[in-house]
PDB file of N, CA and C in Angstrom:
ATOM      1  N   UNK A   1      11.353 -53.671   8.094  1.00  0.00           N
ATOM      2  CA  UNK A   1      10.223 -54.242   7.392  1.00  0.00           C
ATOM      3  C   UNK A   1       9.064 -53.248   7.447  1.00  0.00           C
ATOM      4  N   UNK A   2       8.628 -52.866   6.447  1.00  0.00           N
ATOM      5  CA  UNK A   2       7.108 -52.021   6.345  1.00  0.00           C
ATOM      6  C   UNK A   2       6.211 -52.589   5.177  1.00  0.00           C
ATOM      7  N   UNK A   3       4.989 -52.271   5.403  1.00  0.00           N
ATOM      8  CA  UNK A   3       3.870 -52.542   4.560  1.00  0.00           C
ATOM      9  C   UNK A   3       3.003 -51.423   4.208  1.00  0.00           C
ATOM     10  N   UNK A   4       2.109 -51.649   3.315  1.00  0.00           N
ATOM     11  CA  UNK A   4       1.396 -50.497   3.443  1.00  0.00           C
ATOM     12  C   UNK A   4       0.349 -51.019   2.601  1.00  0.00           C
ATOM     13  N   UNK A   5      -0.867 -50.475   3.503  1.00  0.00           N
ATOM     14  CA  UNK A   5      -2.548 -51.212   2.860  1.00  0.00           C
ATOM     15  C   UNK A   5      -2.663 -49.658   2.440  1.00  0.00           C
ATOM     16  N   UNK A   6      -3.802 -50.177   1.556  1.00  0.00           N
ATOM     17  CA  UNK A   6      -4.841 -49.468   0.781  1.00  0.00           C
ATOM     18  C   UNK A   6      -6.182 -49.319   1.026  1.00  0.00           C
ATOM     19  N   UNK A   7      -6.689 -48.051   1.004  1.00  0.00           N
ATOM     20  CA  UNK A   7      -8.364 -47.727   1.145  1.00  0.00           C
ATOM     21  C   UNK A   7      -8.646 -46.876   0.300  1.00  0.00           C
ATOM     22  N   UNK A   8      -9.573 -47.094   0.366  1.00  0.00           N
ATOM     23  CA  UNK A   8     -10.845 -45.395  -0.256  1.00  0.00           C
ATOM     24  C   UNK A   8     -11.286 -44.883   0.868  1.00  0.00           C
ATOM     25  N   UNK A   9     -11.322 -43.516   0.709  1.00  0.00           N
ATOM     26  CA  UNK A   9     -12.087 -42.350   1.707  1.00  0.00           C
ATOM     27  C   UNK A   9     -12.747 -41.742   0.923  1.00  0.00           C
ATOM     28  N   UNK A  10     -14.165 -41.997   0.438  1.00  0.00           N
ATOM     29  CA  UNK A  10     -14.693 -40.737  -0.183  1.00  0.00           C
ATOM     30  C   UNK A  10     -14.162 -40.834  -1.734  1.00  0.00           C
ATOM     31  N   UNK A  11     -13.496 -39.823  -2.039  1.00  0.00           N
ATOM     32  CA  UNK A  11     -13.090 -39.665  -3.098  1.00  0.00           C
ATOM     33  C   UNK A  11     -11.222 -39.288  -3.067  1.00  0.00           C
ATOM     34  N   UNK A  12     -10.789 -39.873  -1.859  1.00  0.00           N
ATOM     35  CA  UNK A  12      -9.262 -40.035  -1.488  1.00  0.00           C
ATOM     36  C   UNK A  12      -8.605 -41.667  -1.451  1.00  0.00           C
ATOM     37  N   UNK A  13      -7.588 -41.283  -1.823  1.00  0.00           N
ATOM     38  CA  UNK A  13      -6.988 -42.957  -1.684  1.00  0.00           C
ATOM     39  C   UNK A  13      -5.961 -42.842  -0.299  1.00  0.00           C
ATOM     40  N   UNK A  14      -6.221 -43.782   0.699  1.00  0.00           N
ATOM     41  CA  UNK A  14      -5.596 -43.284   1.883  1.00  0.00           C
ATOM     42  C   UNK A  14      -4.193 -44.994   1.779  1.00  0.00           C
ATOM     43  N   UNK A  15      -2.954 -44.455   2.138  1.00  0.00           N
ATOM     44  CA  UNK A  15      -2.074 -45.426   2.121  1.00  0.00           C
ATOM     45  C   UNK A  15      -1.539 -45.308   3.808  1.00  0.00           C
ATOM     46  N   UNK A  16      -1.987 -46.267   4.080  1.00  0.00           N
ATOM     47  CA  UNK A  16      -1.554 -46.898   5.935  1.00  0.00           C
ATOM     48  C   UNK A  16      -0.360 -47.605   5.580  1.00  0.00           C
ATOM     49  N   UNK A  17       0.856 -46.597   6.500  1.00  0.00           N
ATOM     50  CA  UNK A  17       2.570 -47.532   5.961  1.00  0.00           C
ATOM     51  C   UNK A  17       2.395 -47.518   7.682  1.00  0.00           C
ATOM     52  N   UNK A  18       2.975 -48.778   7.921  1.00  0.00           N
ATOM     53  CA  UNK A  18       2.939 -49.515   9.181  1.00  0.00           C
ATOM     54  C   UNK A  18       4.599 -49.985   8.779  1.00  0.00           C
ATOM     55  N   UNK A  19       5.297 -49.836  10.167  1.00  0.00           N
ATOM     56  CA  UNK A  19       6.849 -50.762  10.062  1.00  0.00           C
ATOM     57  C   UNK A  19       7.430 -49.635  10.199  1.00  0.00           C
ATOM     58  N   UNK A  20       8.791 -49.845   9.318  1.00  0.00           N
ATOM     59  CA  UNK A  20      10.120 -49.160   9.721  1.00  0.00           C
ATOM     60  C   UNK A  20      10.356 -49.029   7.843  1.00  0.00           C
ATOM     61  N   UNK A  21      10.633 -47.600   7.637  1.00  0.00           N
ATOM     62  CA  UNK A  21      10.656 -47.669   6.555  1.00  0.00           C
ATOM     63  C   UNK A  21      12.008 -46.246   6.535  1.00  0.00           C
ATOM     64  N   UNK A  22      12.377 -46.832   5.432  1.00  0.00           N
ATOM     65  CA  UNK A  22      14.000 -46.413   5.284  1.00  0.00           C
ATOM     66  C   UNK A  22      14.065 -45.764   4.001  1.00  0.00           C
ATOM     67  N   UNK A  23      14.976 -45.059   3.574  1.00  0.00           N
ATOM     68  CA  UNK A  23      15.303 -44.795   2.335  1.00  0.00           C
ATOM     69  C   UNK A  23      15.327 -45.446   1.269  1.00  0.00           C
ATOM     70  N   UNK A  24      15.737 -47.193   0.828  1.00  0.00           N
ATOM     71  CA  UNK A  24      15.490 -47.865   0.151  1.00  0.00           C
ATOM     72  C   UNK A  24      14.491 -48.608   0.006  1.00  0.00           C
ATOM     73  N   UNK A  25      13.564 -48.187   0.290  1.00  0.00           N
ATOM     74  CA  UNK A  25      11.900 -48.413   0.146  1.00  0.00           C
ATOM     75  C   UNK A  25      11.143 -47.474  -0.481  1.00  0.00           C
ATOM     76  N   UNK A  26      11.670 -46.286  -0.669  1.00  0.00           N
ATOM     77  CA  UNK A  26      11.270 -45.101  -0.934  1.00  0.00           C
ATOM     78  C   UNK A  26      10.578 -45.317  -2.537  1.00  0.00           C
ATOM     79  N   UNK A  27      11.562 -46.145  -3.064  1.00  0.00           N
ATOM     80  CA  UNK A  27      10.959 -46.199  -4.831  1.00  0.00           C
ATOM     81  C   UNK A  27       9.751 -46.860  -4.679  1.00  0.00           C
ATOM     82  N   UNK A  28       9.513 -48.232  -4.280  1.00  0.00           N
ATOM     83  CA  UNK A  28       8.325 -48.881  -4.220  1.00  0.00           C
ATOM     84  C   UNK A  28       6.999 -47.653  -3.167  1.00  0.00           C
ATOM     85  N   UNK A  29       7.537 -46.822  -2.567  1.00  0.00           N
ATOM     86  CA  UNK A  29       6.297 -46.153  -1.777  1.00  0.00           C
ATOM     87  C   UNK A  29       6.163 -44.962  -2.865  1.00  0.00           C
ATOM     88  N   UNK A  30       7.343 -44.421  -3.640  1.00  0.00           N
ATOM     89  CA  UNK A  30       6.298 -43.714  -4.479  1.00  0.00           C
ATOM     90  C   UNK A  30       5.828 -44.343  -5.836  1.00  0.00           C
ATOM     91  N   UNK A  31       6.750 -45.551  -6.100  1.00  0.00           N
ATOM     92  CA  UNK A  31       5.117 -46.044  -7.729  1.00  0.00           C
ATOM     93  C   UNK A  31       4.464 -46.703  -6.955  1.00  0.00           C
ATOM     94  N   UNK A  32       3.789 -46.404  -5.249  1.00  0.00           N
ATOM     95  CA  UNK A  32       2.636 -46.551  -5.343  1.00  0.00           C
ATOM     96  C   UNK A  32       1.744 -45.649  -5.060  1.00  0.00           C
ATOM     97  N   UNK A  33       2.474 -44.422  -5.026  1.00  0.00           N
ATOM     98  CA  UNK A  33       2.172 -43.060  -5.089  1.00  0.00           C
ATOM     99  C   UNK A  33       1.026 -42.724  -5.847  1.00  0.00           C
ATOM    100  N   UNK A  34       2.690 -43.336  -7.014  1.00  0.00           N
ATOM    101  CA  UNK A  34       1.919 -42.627  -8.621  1.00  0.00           C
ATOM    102  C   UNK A  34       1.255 -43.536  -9.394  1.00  0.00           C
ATOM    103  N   UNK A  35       0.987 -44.541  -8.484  1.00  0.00           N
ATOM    104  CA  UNK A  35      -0.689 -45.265  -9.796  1.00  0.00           C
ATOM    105  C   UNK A  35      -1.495 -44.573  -8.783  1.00  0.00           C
ATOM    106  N   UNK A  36      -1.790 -44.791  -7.769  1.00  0.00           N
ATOM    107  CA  UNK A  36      -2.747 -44.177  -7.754  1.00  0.00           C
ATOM    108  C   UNK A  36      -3.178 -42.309  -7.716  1.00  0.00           C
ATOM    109  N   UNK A  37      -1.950 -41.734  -7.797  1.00  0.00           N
ATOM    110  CA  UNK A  37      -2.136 -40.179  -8.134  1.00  0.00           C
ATOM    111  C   UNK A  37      -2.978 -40.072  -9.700  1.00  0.00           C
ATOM    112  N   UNK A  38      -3.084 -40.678 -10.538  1.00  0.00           N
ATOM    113  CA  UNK A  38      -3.371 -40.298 -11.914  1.00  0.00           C
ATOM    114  C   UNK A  38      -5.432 -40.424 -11.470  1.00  0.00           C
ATOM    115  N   UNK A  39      -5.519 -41.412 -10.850  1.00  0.00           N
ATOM    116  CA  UNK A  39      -7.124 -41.404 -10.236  1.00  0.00           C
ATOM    117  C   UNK A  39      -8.144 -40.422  -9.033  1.00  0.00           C
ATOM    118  N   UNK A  40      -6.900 -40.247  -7.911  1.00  0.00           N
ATOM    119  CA  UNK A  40      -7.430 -39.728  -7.195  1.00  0.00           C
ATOM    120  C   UNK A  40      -6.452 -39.562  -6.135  1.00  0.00           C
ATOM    121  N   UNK A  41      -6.885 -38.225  -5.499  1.00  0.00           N
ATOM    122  CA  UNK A  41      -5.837 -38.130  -4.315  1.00  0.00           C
ATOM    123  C   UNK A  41      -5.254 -38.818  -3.212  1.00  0.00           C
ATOM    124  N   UNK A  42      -4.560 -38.531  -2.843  1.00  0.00           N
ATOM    125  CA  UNK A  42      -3.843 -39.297  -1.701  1.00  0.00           C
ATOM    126  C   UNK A  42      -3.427 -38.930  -0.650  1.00  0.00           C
ATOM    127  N   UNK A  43      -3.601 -39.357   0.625  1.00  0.00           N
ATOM    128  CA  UNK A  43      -3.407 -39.309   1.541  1.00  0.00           C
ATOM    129  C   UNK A  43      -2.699 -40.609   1.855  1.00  0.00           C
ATOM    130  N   UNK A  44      -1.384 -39.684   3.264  1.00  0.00           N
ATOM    131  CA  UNK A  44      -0.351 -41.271   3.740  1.00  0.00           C
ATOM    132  C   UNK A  44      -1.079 -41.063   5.502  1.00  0.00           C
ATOM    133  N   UNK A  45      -1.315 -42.181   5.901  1.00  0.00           N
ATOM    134  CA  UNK A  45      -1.623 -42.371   7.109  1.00  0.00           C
ATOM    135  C   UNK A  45      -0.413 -42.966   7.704  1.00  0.00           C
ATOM    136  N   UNK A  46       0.061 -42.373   8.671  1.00  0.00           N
ATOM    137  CA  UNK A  46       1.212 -42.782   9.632  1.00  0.00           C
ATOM    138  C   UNK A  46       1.261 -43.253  10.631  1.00  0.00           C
ATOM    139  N   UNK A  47       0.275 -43.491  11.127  1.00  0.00           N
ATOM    140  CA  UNK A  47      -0.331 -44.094  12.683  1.00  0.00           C
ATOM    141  C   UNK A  47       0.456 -45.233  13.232  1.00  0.00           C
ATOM    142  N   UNK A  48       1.083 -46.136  11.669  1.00  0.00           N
ATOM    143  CA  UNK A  48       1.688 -47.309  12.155  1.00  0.00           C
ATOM    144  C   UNK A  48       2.954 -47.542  12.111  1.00  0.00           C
ATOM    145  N   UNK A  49       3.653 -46.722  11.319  1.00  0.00           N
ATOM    146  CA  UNK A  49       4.752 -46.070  11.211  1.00  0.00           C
ATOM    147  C   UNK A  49       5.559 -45.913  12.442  1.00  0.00           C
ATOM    148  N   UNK A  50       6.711 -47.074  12.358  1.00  0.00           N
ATOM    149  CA  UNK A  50       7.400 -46.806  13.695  1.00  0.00           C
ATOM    150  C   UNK A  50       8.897 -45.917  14.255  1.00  0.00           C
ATOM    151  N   UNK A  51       9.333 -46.429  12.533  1.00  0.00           N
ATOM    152  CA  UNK A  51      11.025 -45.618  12.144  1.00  0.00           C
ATOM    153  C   UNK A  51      10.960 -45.353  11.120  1.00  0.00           C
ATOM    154  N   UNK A  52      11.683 -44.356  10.831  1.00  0.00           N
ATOM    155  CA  UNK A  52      12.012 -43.583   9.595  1.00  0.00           C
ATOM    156  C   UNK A  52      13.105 -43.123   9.840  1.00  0.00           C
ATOM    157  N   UNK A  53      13.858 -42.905   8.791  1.00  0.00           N
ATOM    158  CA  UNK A  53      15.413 -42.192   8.437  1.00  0.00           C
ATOM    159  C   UNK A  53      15.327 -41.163   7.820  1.00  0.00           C
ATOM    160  N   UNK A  54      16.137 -39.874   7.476  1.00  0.00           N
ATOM    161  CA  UNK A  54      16.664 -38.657   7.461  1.00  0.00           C
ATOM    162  C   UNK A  54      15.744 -38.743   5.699  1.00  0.00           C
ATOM    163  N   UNK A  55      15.763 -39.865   5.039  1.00  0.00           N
ATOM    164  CA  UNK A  55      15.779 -39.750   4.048  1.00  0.00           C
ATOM    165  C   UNK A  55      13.995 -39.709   3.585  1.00  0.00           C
ATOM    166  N   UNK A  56      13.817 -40.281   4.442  1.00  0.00           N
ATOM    167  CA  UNK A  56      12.248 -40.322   4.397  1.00  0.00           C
ATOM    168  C   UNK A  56      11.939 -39.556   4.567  1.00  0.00           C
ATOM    169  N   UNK A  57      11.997 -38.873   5.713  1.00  0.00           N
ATOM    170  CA  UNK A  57      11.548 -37.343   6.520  1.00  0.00           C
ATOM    171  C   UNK A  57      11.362 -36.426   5.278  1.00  0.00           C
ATOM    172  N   UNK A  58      12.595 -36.315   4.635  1.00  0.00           N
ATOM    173  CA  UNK A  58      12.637 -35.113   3.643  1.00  0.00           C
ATOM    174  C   UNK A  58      11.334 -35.544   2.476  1.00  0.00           C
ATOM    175  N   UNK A  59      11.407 -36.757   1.982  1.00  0.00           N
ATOM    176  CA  UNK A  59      10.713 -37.063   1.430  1.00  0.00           C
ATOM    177  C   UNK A  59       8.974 -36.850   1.808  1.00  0.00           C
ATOM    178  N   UNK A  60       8.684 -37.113   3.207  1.00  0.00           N
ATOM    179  CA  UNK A  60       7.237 -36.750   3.752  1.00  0.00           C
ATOM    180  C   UNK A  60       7.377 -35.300   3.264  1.00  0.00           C
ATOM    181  N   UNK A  61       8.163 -34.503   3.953  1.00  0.00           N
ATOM    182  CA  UNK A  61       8.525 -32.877   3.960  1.00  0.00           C
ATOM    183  C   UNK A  61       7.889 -32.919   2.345  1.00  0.00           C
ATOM    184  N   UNK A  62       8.666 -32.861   1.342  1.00  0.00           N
ATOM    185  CA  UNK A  62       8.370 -32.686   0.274  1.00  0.00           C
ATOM    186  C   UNK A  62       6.886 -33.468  -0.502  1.00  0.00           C
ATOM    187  N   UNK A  63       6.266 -34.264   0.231  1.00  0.00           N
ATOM    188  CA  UNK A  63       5.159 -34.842  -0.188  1.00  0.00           C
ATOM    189  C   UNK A  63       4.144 -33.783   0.577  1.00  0.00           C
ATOM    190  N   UNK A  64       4.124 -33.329   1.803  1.00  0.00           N
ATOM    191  CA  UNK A  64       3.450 -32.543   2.336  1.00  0.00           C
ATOM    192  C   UNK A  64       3.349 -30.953   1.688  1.00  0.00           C
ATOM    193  N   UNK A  65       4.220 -30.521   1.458  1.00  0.00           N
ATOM    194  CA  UNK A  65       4.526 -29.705   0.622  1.00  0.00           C
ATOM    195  C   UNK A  65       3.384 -29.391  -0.877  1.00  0.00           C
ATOM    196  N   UNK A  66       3.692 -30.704  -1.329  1.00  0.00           N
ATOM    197  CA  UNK A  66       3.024 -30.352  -2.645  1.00  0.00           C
ATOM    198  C   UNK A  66       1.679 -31.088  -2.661  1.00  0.00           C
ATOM    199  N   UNK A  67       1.446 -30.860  -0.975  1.00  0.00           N
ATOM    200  CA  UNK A  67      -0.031 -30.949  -0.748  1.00  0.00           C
ATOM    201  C   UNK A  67      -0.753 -32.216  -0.551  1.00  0.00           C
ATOM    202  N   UNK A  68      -0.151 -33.321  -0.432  1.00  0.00           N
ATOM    203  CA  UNK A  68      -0.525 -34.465   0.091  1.00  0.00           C
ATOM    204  C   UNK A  68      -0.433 -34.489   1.554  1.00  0.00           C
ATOM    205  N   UNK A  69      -1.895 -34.971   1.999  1.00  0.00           N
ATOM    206  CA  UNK A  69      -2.251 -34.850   3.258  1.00  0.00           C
ATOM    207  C   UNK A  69      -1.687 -36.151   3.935  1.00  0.00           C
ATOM    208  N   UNK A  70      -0.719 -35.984   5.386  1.00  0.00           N
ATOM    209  CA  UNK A  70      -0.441 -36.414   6.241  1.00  0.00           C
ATOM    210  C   UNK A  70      -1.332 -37.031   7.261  1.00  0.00           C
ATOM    211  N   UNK A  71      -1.960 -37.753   7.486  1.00  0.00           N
ATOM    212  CA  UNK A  71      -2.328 -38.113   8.695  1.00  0.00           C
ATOM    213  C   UNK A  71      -2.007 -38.940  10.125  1.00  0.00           C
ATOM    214  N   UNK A  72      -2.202 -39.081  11.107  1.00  0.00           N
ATOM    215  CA  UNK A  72      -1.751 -39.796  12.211  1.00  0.00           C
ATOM    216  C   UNK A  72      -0.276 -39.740  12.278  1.00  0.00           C
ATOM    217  N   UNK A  73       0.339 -38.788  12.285  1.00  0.00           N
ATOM    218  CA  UNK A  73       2.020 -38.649  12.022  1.00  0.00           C
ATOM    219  C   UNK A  73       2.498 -38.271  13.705  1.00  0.00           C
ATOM    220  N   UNK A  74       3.721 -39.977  13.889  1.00  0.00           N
ATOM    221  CA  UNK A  74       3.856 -40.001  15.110  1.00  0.00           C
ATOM    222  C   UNK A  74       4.275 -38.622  15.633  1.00  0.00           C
ATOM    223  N   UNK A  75       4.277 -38.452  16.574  1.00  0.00           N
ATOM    224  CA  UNK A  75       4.764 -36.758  17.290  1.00  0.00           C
ATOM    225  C   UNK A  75       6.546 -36.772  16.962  1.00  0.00           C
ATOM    226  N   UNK A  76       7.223 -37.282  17.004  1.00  0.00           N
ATOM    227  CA  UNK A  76       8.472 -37.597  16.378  1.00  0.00           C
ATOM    228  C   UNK A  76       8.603 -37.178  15.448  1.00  0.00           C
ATOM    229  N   UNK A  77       8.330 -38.085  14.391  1.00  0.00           N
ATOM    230  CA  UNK A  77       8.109 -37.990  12.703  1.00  0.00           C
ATOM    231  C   UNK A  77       7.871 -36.232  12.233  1.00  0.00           C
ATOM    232  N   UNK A  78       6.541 -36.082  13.184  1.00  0.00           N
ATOM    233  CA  UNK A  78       6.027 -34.825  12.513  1.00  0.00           C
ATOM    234  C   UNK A  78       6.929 -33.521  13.076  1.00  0.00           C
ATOM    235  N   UNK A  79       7.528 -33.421  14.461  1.00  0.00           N
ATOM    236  CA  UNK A  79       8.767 -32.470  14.744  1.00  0.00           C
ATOM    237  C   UNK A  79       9.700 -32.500  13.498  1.00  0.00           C
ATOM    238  N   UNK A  80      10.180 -34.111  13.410  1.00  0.00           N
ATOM    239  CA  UNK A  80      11.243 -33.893  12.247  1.00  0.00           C
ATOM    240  C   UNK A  80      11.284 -33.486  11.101  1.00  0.00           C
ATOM    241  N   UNK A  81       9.819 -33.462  10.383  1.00  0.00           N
ATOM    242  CA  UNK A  81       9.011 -32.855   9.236  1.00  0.00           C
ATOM    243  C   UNK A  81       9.605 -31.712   9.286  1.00  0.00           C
ATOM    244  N   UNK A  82       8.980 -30.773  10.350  1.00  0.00           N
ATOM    245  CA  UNK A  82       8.712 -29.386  10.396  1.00  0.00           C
ATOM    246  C   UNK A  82       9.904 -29.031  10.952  1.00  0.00           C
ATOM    247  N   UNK A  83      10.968 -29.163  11.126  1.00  0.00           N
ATOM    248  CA  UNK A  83      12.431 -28.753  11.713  1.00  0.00           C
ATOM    249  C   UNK A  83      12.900 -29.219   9.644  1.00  0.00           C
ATOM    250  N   UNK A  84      12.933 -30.212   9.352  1.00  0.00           N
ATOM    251  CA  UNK A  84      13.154 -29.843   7.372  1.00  0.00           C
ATOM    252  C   UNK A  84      12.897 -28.905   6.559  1.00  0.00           C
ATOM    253  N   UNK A  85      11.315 -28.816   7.452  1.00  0.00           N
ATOM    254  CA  UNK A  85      11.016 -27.434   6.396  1.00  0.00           C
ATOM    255  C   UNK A  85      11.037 -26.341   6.920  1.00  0.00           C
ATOM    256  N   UNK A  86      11.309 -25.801   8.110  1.00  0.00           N
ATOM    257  CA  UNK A  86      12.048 -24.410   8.516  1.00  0.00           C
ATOM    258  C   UNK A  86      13.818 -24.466   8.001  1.00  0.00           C
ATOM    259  N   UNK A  87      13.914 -25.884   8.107  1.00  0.00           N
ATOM    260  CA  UNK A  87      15.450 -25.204   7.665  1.00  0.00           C
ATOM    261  C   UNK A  87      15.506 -25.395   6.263  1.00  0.00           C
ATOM    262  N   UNK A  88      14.651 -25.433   5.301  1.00  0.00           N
ATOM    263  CA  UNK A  88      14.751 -25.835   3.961  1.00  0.00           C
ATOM    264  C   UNK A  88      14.401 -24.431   3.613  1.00  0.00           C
ATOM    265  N   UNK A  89      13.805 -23.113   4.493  1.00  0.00           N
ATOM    266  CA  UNK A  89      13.404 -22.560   4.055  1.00  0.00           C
ATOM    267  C   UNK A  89      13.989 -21.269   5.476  1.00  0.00           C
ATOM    268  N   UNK A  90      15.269 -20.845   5.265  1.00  0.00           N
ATOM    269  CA  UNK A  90      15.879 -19.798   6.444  1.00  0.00           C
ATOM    270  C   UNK A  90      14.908 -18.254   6.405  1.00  0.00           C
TER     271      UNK A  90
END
């Protein structure tokens, strides 16, 4: 089970995903990506974020990547990030 609230920062849209979020959640977390990408940037806050799967990871990896800012990313999560993208990139 995961959720995920909504804020404004400024002139950022910050998305707090709290729970356990899996690969088949993935569609609903990015169209909510992409309404709000067409307004203003985004940032994912991870603070509440308890599990994630192989499939997600890559997916943060590749959201981080093309420059969407990460925040509060458990110490877990964020090893597994950065072990994707050294090996995505020998």
């Amino acid at each position: 089970m995961w959720k995920i609230l909504k804020r404004t920062d400024g002139d950022r849209v910050v998305l707090n995903i709290s729970g356990r979020l899996a690969a088949e959640e993935l569609v609903a977390l990015q169209q909510a990506m992409s309404s709000e990408t067409a307004r203003q940037k985004i940032e994912l806050d991870l603070g509440d974020l308890k599990l994630v799967d192989q499939q997600v990871v890559n997916f943060l990896a590749c959201c981080e990547a093309s420059g969407t800012r990460i925040r509060n990313c458990p110490l877990y999560i964020r090893e597994w990030i950065t072990r994707e993208r050294v090996g995505q990139n020998p």
